[in-house]
PDB file of N, CA and C in Angstrom:
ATOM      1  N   UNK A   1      44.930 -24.919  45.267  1.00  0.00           N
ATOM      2  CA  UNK A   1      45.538 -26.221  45.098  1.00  0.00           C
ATOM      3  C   UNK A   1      45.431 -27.044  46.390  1.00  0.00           C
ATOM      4  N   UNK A   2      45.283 -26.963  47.469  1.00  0.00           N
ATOM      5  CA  UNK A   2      45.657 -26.932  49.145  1.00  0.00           C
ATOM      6  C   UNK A   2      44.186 -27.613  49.132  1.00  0.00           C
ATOM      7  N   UNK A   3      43.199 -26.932  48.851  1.00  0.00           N
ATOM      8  CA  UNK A   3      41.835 -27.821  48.483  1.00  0.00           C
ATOM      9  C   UNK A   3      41.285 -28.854  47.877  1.00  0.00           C
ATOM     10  N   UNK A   4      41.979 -28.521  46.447  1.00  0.00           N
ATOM     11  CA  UNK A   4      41.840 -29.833  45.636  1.00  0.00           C
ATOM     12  C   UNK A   4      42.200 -31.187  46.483  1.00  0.00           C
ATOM     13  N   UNK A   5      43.512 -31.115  46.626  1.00  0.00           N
ATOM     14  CA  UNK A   5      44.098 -32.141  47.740  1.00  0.00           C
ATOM     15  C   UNK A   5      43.933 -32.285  49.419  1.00  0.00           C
ATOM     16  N   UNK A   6      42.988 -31.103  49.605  1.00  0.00           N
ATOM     17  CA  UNK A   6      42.015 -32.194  50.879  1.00  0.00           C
ATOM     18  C   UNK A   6      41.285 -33.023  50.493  1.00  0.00           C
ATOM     19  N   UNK A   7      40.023 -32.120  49.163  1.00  0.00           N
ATOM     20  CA  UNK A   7      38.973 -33.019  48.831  1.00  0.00           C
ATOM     21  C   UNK A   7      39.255 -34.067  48.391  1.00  0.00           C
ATOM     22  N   UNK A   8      40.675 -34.371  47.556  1.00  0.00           N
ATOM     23  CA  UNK A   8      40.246 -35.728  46.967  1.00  0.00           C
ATOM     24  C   UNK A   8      42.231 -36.610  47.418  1.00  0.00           C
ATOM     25  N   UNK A   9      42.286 -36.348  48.490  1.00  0.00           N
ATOM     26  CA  UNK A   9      43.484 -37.189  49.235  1.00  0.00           C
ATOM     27  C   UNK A   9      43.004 -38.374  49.660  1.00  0.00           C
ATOM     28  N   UNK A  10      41.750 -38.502  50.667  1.00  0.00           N
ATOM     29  CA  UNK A  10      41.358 -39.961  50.636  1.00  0.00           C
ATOM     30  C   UNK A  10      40.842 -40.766  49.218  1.00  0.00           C
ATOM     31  N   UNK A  11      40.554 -39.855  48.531  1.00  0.00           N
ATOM     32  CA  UNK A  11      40.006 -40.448  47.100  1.00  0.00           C
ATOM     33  C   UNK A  11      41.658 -41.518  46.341  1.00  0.00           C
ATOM     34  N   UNK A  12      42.361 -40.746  46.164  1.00  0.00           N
ATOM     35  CA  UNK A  12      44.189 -40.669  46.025  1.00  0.00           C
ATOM     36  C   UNK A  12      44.588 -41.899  46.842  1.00  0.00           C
ATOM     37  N   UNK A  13      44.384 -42.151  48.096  1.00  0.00           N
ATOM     38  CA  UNK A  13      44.984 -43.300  48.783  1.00  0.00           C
ATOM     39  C   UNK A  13      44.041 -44.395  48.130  1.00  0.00           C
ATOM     40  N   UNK A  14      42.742 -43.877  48.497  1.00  0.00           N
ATOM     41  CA  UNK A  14      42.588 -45.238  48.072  1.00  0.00           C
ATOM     42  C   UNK A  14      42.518 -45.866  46.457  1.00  0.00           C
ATOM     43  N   UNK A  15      42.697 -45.111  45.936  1.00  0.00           N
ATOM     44  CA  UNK A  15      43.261 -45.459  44.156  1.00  0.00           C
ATOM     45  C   UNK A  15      44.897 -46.243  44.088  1.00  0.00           C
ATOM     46  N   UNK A  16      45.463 -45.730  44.847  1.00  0.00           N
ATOM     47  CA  UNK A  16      46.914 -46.209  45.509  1.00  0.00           C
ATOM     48  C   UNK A  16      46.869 -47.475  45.624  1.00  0.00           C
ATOM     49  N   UNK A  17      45.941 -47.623  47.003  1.00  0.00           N
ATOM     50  CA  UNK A  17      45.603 -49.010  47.847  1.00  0.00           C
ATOM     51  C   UNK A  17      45.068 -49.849  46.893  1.00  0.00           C
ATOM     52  N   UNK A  18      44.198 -49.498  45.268  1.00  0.00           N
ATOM     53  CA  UNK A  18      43.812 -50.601  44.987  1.00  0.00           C
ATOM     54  C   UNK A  18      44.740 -51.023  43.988  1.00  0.00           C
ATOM     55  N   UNK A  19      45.267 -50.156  43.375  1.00  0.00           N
ATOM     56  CA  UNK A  19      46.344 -50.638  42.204  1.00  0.00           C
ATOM     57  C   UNK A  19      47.896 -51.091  42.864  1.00  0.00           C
ATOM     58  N   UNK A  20      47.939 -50.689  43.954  1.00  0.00           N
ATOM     59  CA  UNK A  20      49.263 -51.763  44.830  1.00  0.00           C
ATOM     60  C   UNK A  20      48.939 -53.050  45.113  1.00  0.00           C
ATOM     61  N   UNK A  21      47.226 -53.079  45.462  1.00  0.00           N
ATOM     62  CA  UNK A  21      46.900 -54.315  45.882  1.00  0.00           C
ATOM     63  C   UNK A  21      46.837 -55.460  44.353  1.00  0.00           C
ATOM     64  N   UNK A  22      46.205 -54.362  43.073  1.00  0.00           N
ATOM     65  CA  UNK A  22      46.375 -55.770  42.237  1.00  0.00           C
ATOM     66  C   UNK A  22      47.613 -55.830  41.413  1.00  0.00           C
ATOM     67  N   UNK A  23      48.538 -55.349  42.152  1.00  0.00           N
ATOM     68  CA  UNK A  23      50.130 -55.265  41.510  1.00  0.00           C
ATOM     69  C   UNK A  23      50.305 -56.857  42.628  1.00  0.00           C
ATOM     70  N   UNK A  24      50.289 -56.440  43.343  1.00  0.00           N
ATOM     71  CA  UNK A  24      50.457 -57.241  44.583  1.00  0.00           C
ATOM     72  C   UNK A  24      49.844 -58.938  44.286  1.00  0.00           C
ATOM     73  N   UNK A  25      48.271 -58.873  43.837  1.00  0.00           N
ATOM     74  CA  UNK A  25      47.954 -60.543  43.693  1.00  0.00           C
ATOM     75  C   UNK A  25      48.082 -60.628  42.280  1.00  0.00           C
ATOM     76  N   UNK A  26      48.842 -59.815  41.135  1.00  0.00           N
ATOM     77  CA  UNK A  26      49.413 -60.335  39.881  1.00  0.00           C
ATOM     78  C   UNK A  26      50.496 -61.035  40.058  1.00  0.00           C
ATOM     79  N   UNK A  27      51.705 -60.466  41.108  1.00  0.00           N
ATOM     80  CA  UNK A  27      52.587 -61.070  40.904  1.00  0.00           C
ATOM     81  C   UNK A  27      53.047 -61.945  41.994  1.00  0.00           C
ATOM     82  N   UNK A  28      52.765 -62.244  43.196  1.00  0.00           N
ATOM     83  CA  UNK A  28      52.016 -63.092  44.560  1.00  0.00           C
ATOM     84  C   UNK A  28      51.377 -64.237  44.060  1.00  0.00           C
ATOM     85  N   UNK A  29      50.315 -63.658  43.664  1.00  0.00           N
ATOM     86  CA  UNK A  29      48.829 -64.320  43.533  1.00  0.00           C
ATOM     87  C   UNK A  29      48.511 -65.379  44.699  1.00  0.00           C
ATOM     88  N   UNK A  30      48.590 -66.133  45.486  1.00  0.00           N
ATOM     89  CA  UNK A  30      47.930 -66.457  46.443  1.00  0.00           C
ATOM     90  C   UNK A  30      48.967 -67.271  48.093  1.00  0.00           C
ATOM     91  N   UNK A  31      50.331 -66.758  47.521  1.00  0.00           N
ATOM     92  CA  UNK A  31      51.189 -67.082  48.449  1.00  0.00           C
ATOM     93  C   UNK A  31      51.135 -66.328  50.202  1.00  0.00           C
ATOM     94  N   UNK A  32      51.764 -66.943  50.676  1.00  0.00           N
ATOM     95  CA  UNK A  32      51.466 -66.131  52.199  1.00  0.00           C
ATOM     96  C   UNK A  32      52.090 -64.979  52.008  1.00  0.00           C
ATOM     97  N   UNK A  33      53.461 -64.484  50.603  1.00  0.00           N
ATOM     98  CA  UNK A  33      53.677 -62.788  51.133  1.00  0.00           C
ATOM     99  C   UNK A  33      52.673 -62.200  50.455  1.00  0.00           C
ATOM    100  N   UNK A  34      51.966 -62.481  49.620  1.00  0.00           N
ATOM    101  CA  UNK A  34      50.799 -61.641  48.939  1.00  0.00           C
ATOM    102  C   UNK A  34      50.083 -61.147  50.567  1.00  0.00           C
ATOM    103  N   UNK A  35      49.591 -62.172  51.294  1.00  0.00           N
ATOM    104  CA  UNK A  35      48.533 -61.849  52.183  1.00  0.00           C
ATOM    105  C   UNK A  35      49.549 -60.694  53.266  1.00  0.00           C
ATOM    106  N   UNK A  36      51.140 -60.828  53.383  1.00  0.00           N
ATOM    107  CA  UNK A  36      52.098 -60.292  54.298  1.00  0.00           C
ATOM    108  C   UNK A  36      52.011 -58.681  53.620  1.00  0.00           C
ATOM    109  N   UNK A  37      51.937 -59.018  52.218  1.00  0.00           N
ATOM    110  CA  UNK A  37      51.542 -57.738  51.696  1.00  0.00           C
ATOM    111  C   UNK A  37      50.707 -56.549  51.395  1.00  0.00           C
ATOM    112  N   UNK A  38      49.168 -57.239  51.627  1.00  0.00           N
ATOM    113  CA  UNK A  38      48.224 -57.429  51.295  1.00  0.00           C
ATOM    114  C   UNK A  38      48.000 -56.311  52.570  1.00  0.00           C
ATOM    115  N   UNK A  39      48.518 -56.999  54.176  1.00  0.00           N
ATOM    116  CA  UNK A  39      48.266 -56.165  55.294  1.00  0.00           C
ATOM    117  C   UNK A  39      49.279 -55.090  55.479  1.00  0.00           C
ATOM    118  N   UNK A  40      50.281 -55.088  54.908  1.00  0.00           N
ATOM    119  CA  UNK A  40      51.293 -53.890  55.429  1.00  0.00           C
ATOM    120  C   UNK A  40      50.688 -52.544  54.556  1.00  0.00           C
ATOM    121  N   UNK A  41      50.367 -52.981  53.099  1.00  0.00           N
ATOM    122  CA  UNK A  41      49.766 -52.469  52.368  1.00  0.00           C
ATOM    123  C   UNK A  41      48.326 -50.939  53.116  1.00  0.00           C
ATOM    124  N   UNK A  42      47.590 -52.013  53.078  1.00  0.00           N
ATOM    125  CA  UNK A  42      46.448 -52.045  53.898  1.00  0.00           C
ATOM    126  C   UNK A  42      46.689 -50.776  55.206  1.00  0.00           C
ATOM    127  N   UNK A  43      47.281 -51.729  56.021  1.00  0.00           N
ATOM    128  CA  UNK A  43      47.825 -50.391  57.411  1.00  0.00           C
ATOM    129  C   UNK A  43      48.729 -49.208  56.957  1.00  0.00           C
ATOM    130  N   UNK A  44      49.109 -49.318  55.919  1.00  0.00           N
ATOM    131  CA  UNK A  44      50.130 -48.039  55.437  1.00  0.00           C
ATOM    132  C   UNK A  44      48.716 -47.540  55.137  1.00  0.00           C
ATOM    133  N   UNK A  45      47.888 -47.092  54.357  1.00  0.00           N
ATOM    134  CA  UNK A  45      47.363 -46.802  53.545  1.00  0.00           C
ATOM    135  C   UNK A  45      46.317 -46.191  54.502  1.00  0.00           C
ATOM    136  N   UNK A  46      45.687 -46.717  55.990  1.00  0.00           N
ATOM    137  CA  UNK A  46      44.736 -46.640  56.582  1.00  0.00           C
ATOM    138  C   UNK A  46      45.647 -45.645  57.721  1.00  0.00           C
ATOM    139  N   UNK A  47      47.005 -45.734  57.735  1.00  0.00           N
ATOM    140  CA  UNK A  47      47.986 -44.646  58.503  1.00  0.00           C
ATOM    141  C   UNK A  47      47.824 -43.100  58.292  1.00  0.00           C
ATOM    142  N   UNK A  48      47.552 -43.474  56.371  1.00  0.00           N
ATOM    143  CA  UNK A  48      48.089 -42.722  55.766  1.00  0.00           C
ATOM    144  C   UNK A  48      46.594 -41.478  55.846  1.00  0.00           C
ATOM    145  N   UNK A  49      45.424 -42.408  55.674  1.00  0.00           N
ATOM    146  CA  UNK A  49      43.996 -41.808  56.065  1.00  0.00           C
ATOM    147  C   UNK A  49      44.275 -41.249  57.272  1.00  0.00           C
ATOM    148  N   UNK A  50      44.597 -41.829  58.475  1.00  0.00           N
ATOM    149  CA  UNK A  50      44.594 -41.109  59.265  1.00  0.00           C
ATOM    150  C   UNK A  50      45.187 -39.735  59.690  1.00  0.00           C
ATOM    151  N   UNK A  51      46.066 -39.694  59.244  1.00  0.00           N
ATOM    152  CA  UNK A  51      47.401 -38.759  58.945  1.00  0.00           C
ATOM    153  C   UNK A  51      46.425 -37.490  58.318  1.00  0.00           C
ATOM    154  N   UNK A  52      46.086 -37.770  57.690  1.00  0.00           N
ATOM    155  CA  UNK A  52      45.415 -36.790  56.119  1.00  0.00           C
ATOM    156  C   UNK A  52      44.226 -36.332  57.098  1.00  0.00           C
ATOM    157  N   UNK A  53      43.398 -37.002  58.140  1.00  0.00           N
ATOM    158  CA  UNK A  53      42.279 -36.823  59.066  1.00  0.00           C
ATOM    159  C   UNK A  53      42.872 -35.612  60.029  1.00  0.00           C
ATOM    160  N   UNK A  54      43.500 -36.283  60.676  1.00  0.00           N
ATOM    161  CA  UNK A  54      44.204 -34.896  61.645  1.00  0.00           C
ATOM    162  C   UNK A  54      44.648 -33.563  61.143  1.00  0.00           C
ATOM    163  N   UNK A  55      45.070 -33.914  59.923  1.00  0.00           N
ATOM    164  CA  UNK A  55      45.641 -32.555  59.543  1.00  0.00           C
ATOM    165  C   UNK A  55      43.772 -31.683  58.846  1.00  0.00           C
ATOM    166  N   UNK A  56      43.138 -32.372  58.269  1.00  0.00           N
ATOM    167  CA  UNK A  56      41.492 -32.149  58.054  1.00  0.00           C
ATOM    168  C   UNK A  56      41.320 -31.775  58.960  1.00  0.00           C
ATOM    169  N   UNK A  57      41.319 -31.745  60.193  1.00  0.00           N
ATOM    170  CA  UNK A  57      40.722 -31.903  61.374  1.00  0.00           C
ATOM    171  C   UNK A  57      40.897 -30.272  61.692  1.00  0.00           C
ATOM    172  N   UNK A  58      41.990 -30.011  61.714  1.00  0.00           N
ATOM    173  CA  UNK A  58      42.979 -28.882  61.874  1.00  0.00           C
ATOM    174  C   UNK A  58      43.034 -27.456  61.040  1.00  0.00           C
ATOM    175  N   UNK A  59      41.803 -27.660  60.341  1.00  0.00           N
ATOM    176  CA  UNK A  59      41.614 -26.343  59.210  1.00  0.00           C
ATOM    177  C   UNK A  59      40.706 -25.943  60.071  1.00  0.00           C
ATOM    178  N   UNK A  60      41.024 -24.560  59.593  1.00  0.00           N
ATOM    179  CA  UNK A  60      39.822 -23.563  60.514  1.00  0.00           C
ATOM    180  C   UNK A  60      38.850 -23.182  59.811  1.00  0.00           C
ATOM    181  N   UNK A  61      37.614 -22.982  60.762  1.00  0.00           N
ATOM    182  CA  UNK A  61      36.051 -23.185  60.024  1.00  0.00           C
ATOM    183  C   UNK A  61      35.671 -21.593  60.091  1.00  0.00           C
ATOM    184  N   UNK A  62      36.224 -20.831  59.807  1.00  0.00           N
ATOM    185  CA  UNK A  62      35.894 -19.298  59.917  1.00  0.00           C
ATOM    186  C   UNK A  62      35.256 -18.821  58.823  1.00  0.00           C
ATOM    187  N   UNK A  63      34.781 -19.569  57.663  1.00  0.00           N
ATOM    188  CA  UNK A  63      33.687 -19.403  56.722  1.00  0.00           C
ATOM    189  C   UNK A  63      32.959 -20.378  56.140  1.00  0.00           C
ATOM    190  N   UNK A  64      32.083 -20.133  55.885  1.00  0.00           N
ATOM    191  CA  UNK A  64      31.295 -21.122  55.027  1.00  0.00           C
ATOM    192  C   UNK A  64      32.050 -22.323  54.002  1.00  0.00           C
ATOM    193  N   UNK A  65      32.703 -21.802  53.624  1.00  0.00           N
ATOM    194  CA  UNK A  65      33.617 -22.599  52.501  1.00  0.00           C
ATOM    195  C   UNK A  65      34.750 -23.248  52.847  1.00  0.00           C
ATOM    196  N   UNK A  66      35.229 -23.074  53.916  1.00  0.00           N
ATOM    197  CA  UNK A  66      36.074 -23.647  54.787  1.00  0.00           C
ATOM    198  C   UNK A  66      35.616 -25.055  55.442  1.00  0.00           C
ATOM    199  N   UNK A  67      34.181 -24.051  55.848  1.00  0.00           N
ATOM    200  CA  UNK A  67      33.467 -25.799  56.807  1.00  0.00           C
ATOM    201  C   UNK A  67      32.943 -26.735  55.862  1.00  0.00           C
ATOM    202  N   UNK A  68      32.546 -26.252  54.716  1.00  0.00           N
ATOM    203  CA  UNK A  68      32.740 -27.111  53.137  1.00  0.00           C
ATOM    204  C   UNK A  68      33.304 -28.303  53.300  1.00  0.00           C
ATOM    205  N   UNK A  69      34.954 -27.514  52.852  1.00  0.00           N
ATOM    206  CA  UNK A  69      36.054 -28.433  52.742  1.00  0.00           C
ATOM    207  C   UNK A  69      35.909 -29.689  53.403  1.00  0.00           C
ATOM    208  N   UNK A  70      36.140 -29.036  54.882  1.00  0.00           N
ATOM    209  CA  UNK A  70      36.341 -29.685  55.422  1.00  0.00           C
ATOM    210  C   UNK A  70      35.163 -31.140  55.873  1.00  0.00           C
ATOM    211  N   UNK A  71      33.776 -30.828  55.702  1.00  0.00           N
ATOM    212  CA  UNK A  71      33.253 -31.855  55.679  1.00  0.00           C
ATOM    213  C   UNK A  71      33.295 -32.785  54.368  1.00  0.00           C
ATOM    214  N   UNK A  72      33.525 -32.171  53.478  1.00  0.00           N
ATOM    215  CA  UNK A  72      33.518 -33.372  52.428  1.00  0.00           C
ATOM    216  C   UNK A  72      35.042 -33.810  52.652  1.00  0.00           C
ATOM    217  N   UNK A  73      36.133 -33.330  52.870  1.00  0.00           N
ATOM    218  CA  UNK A  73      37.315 -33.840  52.936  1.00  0.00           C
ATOM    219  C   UNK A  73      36.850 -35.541  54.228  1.00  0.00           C
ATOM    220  N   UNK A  74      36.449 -34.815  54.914  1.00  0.00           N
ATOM    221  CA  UNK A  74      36.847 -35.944  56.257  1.00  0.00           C
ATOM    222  C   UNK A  74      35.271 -37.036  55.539  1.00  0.00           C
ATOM    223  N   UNK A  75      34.424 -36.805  55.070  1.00  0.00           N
ATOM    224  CA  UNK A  75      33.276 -37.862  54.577  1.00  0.00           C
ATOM    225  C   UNK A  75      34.297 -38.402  53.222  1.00  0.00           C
ATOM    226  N   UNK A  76      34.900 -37.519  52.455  1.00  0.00           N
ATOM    227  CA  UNK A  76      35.942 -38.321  51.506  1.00  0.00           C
ATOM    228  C   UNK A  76      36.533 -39.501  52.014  1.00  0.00           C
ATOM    229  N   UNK A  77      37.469 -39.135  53.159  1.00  0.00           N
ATOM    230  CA  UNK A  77      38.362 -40.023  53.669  1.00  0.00           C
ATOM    231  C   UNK A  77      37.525 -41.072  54.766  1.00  0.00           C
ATOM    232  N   UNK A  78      36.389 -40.652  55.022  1.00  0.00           N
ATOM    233  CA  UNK A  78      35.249 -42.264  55.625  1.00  0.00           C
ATOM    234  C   UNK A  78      34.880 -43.048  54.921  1.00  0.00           C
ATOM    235  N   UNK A  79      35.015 -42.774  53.567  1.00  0.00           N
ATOM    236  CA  UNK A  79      34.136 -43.563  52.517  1.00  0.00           C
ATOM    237  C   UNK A  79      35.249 -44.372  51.984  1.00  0.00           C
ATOM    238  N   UNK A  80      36.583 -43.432  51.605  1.00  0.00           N
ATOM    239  CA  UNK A  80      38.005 -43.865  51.191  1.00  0.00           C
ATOM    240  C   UNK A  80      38.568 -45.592  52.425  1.00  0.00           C
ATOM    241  N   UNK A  81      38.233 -44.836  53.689  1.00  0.00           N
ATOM    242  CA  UNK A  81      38.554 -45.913  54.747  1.00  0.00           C
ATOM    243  C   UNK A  81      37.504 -47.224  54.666  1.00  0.00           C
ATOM    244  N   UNK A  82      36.566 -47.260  54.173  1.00  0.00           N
ATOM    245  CA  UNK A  82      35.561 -48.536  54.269  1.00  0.00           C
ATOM    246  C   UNK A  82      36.026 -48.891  52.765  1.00  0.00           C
ATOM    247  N   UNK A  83      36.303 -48.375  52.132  1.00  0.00           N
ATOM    248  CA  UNK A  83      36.395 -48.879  50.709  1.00  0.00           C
ATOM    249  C   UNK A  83      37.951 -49.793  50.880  1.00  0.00           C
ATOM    250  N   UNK A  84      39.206 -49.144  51.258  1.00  0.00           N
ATOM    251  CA  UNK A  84      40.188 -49.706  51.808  1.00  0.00           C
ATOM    252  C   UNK A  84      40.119 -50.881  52.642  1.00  0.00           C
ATOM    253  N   UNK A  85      39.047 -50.964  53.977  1.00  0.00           N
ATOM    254  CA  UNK A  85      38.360 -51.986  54.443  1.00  0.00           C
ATOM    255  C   UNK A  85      38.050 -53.296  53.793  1.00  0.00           C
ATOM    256  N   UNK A  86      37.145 -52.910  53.156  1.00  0.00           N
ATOM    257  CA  UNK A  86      36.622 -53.528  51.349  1.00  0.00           C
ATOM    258  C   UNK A  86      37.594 -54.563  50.851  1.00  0.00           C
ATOM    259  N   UNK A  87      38.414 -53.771  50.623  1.00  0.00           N
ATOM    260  CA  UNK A  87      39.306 -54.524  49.496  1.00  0.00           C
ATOM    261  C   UNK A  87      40.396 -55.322  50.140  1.00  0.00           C
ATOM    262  N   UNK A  88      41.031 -55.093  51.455  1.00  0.00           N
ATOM    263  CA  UNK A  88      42.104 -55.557  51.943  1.00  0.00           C
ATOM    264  C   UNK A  88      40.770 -56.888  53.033  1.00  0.00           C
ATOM    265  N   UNK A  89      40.306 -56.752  53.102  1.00  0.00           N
ATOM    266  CA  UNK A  89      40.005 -57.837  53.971  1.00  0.00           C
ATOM    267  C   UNK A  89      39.924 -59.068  53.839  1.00  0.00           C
ATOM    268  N   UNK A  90      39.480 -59.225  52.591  1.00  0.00           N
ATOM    269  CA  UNK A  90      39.116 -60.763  51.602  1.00  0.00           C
ATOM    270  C   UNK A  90      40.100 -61.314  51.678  1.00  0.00           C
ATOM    271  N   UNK A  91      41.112 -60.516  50.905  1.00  0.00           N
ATOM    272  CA  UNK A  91      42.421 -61.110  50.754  1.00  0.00           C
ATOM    273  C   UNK A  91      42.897 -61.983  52.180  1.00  0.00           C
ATOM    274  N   UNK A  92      42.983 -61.318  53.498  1.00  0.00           N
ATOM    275  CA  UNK A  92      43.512 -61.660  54.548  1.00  0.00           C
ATOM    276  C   UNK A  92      42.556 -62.767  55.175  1.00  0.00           C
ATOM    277  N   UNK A  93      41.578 -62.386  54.831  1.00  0.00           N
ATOM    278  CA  UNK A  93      40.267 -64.098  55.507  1.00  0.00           C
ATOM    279  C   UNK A  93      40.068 -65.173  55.100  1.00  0.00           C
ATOM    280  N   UNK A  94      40.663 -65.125  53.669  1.00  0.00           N
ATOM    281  CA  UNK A  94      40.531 -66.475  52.910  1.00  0.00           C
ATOM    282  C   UNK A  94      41.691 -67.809  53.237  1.00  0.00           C
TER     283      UNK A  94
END
């Protein structure tokens, strides 16, 4: 179980990050707390990657299947972080 939820924790945030975000410009939709939201959102979420990184970071590579994990966990959560990138930025530049 401890695996499942390395591999797919950045997957998890950022499914989070996008359905808070269009909770967020449904009921906002283009006011300044949407965008107030938009970033707290955003940095929770990119905290929250990080958080999930260190502790990735922190598994021990003493077999093959271990060093597995752990590279797709932490390429999970790089891809999870640009995708988060992605989506929160528009909002805040426009």
């Amino acid at each position: 179980m401890r695996t499942w939820a390395l591999l797919l924790g950045g997957l998890v945030i950022w499914a989070v990050h996008f359905f808070t975000l269009y909770i967020v410009a449904s009921v906002f939709l283009t006011t300044p707390l949407a965008r107030i939201l938009t970033l707290l959102i955003t940095l929770a979420c990119f905290g929250a990657i990080g958080l999930l990184a260190l502790h990735v970071r922190r598994i021990d590579t003493d077999t093959g299947m271990d060093r597995w994990v752990r590279t797709i966990a932490l390429l999970g959560l790089g891809v999870s972080g640009v995708a988060i990138l992605w989506q929160g930025l528009p909002a805040l530049l426009v």
